[in-house]
N, C-alpha and C. Protein backbone atom coordinates (compact mmCIF):
# COMPACT_ATOMS: atom_id res chain seq x y z
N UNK A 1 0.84 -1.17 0.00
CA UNK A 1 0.00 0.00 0.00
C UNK A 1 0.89 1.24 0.00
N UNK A 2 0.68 2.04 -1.09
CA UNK A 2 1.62 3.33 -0.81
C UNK A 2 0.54 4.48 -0.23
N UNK A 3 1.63 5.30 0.47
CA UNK A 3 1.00 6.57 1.00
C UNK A 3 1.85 7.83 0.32
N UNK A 4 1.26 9.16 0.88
CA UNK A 4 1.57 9.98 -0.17
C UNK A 4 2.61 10.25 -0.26
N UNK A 5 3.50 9.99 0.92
CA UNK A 5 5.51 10.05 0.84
C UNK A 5 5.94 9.13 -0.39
N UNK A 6 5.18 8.29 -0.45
CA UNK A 6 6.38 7.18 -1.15
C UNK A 6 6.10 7.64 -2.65
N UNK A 7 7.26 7.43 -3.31
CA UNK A 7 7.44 7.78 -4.53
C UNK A 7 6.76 6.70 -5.58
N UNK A 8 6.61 7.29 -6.91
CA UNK A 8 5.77 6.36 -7.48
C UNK A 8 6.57 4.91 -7.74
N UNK A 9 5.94 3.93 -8.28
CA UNK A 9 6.72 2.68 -8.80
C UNK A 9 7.43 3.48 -10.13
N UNK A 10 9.07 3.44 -10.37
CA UNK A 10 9.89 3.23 -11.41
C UNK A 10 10.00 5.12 -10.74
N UNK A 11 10.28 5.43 -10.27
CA UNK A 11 10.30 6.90 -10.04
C UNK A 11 10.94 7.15 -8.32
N UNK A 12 11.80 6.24 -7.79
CA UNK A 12 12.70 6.18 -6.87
C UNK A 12 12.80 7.83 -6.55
N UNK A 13 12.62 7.80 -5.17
CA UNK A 13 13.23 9.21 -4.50
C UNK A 13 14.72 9.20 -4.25
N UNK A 14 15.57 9.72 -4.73
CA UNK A 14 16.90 9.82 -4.62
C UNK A 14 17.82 10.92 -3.86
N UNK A 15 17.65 10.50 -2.96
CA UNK A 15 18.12 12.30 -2.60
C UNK A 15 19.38 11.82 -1.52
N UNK A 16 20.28 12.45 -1.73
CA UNK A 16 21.54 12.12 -0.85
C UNK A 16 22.18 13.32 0.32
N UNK A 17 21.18 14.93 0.11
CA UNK A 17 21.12 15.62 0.91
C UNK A 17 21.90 15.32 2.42
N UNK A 18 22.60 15.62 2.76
CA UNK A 18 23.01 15.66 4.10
C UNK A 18 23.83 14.06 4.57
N UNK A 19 23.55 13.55 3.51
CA UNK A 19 24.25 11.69 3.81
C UNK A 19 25.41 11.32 3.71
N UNK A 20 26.34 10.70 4.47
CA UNK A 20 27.52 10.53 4.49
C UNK A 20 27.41 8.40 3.79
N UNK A 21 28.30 8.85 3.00
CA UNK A 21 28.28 7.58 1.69
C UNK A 21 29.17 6.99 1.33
N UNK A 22 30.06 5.71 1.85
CA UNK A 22 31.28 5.52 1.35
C UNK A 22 31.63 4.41 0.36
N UNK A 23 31.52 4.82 -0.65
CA UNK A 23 31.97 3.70 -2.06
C UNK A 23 33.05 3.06 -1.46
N UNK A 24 33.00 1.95 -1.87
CA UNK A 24 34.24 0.80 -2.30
C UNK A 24 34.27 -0.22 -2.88
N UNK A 25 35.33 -0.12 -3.36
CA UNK A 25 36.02 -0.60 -5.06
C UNK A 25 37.40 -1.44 -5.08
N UNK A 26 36.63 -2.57 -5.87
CA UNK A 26 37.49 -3.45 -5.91
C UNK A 26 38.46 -3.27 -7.23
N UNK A 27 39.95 -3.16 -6.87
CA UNK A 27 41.40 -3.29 -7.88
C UNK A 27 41.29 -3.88 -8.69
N UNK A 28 40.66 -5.17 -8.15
CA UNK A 28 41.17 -6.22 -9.15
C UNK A 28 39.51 -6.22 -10.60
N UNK A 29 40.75 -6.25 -11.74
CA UNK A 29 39.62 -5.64 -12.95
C UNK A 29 39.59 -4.16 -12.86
N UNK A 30 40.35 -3.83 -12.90
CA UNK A 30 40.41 -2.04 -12.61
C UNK A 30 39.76 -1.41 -13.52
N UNK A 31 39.75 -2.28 -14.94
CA UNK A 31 39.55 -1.42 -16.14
C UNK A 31 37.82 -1.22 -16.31
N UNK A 32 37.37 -2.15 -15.71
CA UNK A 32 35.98 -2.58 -15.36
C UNK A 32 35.35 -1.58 -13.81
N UNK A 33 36.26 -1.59 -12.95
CA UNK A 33 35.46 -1.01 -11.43
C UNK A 33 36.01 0.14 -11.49
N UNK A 34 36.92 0.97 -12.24
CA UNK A 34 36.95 2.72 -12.40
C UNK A 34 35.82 2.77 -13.14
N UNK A 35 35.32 2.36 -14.23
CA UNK A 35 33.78 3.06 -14.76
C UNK A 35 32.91 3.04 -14.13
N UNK A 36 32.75 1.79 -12.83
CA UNK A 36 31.53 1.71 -12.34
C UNK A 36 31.88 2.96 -11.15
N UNK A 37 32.82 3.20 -10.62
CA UNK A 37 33.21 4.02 -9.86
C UNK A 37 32.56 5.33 -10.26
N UNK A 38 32.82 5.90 -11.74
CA UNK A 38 32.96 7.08 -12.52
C UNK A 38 31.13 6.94 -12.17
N UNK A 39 30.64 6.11 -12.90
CA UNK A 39 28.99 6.27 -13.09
C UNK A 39 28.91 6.34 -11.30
N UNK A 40 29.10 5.69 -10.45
CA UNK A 40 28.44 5.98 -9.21
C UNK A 40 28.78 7.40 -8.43
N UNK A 41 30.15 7.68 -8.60
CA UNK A 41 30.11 9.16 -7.95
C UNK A 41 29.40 10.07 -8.79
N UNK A 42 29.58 10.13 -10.01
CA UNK A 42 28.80 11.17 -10.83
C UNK A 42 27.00 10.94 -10.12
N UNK A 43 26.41 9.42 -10.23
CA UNK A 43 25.23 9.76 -9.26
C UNK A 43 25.02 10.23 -7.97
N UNK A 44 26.25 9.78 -7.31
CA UNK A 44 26.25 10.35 -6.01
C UNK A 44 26.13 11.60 -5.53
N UNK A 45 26.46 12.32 -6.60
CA UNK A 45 27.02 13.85 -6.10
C UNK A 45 25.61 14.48 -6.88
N UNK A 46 25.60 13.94 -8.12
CA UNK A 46 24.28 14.31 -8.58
C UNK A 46 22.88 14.20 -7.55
N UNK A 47 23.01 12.87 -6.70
CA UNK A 47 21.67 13.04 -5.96
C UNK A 47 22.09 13.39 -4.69
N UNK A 48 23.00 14.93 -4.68
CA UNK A 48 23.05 15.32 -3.76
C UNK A 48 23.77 15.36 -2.31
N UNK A 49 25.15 14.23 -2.70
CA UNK A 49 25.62 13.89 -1.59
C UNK A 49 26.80 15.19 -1.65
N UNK A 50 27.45 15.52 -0.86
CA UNK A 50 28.44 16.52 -1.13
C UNK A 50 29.40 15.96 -0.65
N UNK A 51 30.17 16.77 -1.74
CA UNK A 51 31.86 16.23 -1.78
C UNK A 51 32.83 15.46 -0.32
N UNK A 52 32.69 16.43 0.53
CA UNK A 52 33.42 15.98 1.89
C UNK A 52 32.37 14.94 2.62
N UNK A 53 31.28 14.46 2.07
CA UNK A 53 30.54 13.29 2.83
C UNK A 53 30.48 12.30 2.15
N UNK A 54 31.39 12.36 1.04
CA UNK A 54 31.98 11.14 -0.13
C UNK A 54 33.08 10.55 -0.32
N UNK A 55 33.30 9.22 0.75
CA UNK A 55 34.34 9.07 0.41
C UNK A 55 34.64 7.10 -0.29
N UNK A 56 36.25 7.27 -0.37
CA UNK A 56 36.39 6.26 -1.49
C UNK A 56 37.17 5.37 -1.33
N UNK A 57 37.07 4.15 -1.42
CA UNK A 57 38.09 3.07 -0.20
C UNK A 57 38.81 1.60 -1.39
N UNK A 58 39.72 1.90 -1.21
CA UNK A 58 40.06 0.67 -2.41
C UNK A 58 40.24 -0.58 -1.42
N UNK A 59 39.83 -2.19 -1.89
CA UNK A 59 40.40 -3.23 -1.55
C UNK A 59 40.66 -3.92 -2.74
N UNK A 60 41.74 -5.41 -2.66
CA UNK A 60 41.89 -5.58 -3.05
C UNK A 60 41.19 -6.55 -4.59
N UNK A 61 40.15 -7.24 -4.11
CA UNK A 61 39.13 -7.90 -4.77
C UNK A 61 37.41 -7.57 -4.39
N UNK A 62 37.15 -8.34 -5.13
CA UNK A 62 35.54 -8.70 -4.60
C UNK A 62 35.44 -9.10 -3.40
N UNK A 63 36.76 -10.12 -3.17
CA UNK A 63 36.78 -10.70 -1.84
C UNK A 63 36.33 -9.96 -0.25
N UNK A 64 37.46 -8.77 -0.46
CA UNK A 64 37.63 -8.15 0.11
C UNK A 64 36.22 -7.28 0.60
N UNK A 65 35.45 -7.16 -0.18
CA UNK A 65 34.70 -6.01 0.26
C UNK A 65 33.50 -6.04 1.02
N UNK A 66 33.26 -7.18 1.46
CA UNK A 66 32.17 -7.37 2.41
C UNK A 66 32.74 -6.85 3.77
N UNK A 67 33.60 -7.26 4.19
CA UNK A 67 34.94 -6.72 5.26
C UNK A 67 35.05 -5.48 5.51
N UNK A 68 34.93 -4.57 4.07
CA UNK A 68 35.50 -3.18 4.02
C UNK A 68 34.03 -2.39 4.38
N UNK A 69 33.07 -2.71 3.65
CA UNK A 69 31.38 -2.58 4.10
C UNK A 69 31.02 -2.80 5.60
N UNK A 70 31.72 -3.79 6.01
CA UNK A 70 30.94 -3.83 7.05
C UNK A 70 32.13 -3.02 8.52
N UNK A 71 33.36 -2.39 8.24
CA UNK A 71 33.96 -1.48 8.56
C UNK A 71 33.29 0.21 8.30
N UNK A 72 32.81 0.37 7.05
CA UNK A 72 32.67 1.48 6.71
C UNK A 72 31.24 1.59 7.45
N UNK A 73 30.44 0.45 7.57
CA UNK A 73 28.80 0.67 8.33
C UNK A 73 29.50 0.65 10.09
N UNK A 74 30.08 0.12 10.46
CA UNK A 74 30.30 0.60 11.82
C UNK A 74 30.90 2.02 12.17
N UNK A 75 31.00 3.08 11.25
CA UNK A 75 31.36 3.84 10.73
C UNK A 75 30.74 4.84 10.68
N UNK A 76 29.52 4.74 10.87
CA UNK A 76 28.44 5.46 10.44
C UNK A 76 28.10 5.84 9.37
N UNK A 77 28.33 5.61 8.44
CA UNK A 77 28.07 5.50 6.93
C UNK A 77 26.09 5.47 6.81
N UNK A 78 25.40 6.39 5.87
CA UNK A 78 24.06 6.05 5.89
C UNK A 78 24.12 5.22 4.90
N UNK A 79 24.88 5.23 3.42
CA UNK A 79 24.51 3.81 2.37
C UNK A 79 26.30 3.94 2.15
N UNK A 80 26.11 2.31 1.64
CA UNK A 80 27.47 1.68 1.28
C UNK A 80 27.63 1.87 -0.32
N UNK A 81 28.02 1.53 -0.76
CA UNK A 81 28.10 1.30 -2.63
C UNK A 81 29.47 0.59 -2.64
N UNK A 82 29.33 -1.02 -2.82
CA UNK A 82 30.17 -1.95 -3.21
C UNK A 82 30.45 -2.63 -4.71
N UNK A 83 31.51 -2.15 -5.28
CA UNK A 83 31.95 -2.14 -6.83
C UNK A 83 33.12 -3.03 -6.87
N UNK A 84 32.90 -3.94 -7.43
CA UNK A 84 33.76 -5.30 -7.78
C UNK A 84 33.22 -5.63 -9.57
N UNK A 85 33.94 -6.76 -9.80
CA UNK A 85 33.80 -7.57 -10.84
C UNK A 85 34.61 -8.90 -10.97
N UNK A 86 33.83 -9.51 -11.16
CA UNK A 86 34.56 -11.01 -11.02
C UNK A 86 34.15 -11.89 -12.23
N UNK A 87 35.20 -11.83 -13.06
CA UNK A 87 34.67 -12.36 -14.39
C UNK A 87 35.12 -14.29 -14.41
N UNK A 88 34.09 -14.69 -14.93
CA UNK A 88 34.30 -16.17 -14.91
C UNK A 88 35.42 -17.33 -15.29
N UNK A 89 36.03 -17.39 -14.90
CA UNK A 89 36.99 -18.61 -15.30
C UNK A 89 36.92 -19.69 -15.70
N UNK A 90 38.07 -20.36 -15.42
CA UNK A 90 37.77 -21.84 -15.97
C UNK A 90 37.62 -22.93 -14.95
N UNK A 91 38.17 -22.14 -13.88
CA UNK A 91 37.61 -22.73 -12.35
C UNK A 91 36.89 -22.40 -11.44
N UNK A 92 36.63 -23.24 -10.34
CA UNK A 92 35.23 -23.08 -9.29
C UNK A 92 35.87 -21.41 -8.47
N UNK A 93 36.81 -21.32 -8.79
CA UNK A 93 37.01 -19.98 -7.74
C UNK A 93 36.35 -18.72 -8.23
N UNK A 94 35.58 -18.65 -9.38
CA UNK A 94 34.64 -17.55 -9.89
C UNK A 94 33.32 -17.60 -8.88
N UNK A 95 33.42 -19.10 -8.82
CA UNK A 95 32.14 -19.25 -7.57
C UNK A 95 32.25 -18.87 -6.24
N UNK A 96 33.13 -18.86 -5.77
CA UNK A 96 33.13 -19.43 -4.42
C UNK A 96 33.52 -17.65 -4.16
N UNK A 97 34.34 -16.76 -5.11
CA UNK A 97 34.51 -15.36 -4.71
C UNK A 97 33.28 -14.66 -4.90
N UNK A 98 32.51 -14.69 -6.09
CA UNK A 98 31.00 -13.98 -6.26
C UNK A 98 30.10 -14.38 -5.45
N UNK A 99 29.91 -15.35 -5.26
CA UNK A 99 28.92 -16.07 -3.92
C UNK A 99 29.37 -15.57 -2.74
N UNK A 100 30.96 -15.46 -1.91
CA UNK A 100 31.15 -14.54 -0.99
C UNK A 100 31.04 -13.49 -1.19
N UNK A 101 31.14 -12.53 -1.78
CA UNK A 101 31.15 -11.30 -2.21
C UNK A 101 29.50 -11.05 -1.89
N UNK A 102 28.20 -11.47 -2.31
CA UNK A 102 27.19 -11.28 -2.10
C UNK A 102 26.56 -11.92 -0.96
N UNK A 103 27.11 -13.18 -0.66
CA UNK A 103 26.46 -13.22 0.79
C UNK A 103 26.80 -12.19 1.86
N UNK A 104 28.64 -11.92 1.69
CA UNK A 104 29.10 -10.86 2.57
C UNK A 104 28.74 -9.90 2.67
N UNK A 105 28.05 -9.07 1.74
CA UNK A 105 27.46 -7.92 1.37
C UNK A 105 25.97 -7.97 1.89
N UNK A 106 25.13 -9.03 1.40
CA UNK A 106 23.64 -9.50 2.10
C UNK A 106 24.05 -8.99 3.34
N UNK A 107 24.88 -9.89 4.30
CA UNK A 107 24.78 -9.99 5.93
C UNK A 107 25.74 -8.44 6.45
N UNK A 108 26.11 -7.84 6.07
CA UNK A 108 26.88 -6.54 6.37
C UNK A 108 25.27 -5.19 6.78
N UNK A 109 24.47 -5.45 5.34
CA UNK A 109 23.37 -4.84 4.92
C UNK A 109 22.14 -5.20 6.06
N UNK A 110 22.12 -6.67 6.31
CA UNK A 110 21.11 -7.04 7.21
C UNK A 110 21.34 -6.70 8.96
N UNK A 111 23.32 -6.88 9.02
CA UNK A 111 22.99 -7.18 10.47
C UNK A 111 23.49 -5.68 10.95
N UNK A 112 23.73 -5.08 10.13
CA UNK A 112 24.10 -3.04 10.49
C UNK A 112 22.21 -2.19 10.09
N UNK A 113 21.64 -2.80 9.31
CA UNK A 113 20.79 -1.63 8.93
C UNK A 113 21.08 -0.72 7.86
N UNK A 114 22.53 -0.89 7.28
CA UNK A 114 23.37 0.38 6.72
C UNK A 114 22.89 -0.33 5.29
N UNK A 115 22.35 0.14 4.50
CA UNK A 115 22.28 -0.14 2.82
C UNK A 115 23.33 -0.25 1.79
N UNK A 116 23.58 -1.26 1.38
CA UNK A 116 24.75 -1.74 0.44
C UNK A 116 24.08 -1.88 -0.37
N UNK A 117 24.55 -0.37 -1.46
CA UNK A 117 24.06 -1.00 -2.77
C UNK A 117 25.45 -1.76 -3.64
N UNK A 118 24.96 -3.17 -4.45
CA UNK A 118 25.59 -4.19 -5.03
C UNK A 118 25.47 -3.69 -6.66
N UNK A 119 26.52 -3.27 -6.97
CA UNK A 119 27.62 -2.86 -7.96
C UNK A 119 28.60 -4.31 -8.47
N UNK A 120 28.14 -5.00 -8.03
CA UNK A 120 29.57 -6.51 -7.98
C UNK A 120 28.95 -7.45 -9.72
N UNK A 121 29.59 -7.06 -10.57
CA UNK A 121 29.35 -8.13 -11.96
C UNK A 121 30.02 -9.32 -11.39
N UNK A 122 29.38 -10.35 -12.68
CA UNK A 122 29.84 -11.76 -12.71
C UNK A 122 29.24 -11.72 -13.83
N UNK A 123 30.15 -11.36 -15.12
CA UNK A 123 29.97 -11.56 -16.12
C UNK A 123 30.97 -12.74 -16.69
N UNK A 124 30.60 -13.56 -17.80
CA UNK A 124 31.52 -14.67 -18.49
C UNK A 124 32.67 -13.98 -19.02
N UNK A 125 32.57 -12.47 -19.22
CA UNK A 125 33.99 -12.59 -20.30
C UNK A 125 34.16 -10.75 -19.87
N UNK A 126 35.57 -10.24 -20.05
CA UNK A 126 35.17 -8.78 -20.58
C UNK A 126 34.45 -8.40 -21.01
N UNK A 127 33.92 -8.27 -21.85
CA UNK A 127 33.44 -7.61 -23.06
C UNK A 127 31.94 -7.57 -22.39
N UNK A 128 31.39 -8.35 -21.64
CA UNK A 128 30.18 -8.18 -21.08
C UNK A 128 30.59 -7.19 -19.95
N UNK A 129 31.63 -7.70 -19.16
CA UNK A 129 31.65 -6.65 -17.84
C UNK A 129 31.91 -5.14 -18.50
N UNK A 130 32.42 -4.88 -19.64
CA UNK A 130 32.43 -3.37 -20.16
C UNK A 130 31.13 -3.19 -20.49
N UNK A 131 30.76 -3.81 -21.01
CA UNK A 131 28.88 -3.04 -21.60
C UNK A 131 28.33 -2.90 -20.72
N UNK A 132 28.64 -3.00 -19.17
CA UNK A 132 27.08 -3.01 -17.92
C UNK A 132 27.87 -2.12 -17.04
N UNK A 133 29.47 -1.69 -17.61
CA UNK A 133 30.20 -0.40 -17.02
C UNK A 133 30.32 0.82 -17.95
N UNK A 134 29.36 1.21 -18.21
CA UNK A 134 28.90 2.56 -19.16
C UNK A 134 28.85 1.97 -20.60
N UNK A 135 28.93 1.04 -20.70
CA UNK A 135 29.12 0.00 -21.91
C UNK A 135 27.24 0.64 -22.82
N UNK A 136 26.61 -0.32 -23.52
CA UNK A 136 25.75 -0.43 -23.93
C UNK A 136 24.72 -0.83 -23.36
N UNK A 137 24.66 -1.20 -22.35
CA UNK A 137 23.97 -1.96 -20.78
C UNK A 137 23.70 -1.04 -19.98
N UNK A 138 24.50 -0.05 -20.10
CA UNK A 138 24.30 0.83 -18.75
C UNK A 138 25.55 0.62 -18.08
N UNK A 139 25.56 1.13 -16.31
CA UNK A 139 26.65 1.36 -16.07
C UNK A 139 25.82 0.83 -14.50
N UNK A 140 25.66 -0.34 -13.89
CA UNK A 140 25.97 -0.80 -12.42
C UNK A 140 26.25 -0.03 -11.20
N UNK A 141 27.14 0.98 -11.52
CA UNK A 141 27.61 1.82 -10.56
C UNK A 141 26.71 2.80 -10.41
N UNK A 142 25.97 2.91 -11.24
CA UNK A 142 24.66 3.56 -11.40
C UNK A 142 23.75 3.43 -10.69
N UNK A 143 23.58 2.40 -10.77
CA UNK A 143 22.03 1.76 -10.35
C UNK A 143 22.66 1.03 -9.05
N UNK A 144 23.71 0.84 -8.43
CA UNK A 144 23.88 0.70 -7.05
C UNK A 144 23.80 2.22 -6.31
N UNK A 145 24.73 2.29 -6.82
CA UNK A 145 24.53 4.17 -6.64
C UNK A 145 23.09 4.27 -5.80
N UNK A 146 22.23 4.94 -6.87
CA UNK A 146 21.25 5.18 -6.62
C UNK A 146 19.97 3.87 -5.78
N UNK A 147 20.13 3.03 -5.48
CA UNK A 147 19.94 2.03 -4.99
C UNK A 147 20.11 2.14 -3.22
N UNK A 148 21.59 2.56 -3.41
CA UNK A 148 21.88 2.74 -1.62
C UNK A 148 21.15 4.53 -1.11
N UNK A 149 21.06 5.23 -2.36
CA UNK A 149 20.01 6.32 -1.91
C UNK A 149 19.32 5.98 -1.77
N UNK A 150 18.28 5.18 -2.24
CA UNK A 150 16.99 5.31 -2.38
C UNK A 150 16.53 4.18 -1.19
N UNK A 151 17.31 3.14 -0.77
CA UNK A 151 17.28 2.20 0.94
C UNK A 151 17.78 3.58 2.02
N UNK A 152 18.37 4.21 2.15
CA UNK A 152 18.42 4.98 2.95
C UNK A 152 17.78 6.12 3.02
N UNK A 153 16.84 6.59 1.79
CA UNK A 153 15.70 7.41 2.24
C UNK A 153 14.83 6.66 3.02
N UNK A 154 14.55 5.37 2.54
CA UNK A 154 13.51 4.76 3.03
C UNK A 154 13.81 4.27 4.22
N UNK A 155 15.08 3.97 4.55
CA UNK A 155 15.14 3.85 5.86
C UNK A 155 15.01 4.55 6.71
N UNK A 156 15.24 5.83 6.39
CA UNK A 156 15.10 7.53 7.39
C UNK A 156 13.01 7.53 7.17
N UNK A 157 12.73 7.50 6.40
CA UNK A 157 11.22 7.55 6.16
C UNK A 157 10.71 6.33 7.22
N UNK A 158 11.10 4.93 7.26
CA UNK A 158 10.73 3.96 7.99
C UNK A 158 10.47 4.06 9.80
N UNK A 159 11.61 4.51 9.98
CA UNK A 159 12.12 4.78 10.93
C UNK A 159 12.15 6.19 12.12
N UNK A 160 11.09 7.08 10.76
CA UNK A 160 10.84 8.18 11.46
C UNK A 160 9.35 8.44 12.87
C-alpha cells in the first residue's frame, strides 16, 4: 500500500542531501570497477551527496569487500556502494569469490541496517563486464549508486 511520501513505482526518490556515503572498489579488474566508480560518484554527487561526505576506499578484490562494508557501516556511513567484478573462469574460484562477495554484502546490509548498494558483476567474459560499465547496458555503478540512496531514504522515512 503506498502513501503519499512514497514515490511512485519506477520513479525512486533519490536524494543524498546531508548523507555521508562511502563507495568501495574493488582493484582487481580495474579497467571494469573505475567506470563503475565514474557512473556511481557522478550519481552520487548528482543526488546530492556533497563532496566531503563522499568518500572512497580501495580493496583488493571482490573478496575483500564485504569486510570493508561492514567497517565502513560501523562507521556510520548512511549507504554503502560496493563495486567489484569477477569475471568467470575456468575454475570453481569464480564461484566461491562472487557467492562470498554477495552473501558478505547481504549480511553486512542485514545485520548493520546500513544499505549496500551491489555494484559486484559476474559476467563470463570482458566484453560483457564493459557493456554493464557505461558499456551499452548501462553502467551498475549507477544503479547501485542510486539504490543505496533510495534504501536509505527509506530507511530515514521507515524509521521516522
Amino acid at each position: 500500500m503506498r502513501t503519499k511520501s512514497d514515490a511512485p513505482p519506477g520513479d525512486p526518490a533519490v536524494d543524498g542531501a546531508g548523507r555521508r556515503v562511502c563507495v568501495i572498489v574493488s582493484r582487481f579488474n580495474s579497467a571494469v570497477t573505475e567506470r563503475l566508480l565514474e557512473g556511481a560518484a557522478r550519481t552520487l554527487v548528482e543526488g546530492g551527496v556533497a563532496a566531503e561526505h563522499l568518500d572512497t576506499v580501495f580493496v583488493p578484490g571482490a573478496w575483500e569487500l564485504p569486510l570493508a562494508a561492514r567497517e565502513a557501516a560501523a562507521r556510520g556511513y548512511d549507504a554503502i556502494v560496493a563495486l567489484g567484478c569477477v569475471i568467470r573462469g575456468e575454475t570453481a574460484h569464480f564461484d566461491h569469490v562472487s557467492r562470498g562477495a554477495a552473501d558478505g554484502l547481504a549480511r553486512v546490509q542485514l545485520d548493520t541496517g546500513v544499505p549496500v548498494g551491489f555494484g559486484v558483476l559476474t559476467p563470463d567474459n570482458l566484453e560483457q563486464a564493459l557493456a554493464r560499465a557505461g558499456g551499452e547496458l548501462g553502467n551498475a555503478g549507477v544503479d547501485a549508486a542510486r539504490a543505496a540512496l533510495e534504501m536509505a531514504a527509506l530507511r530515514g522515512r521507515l524509521n521516522a
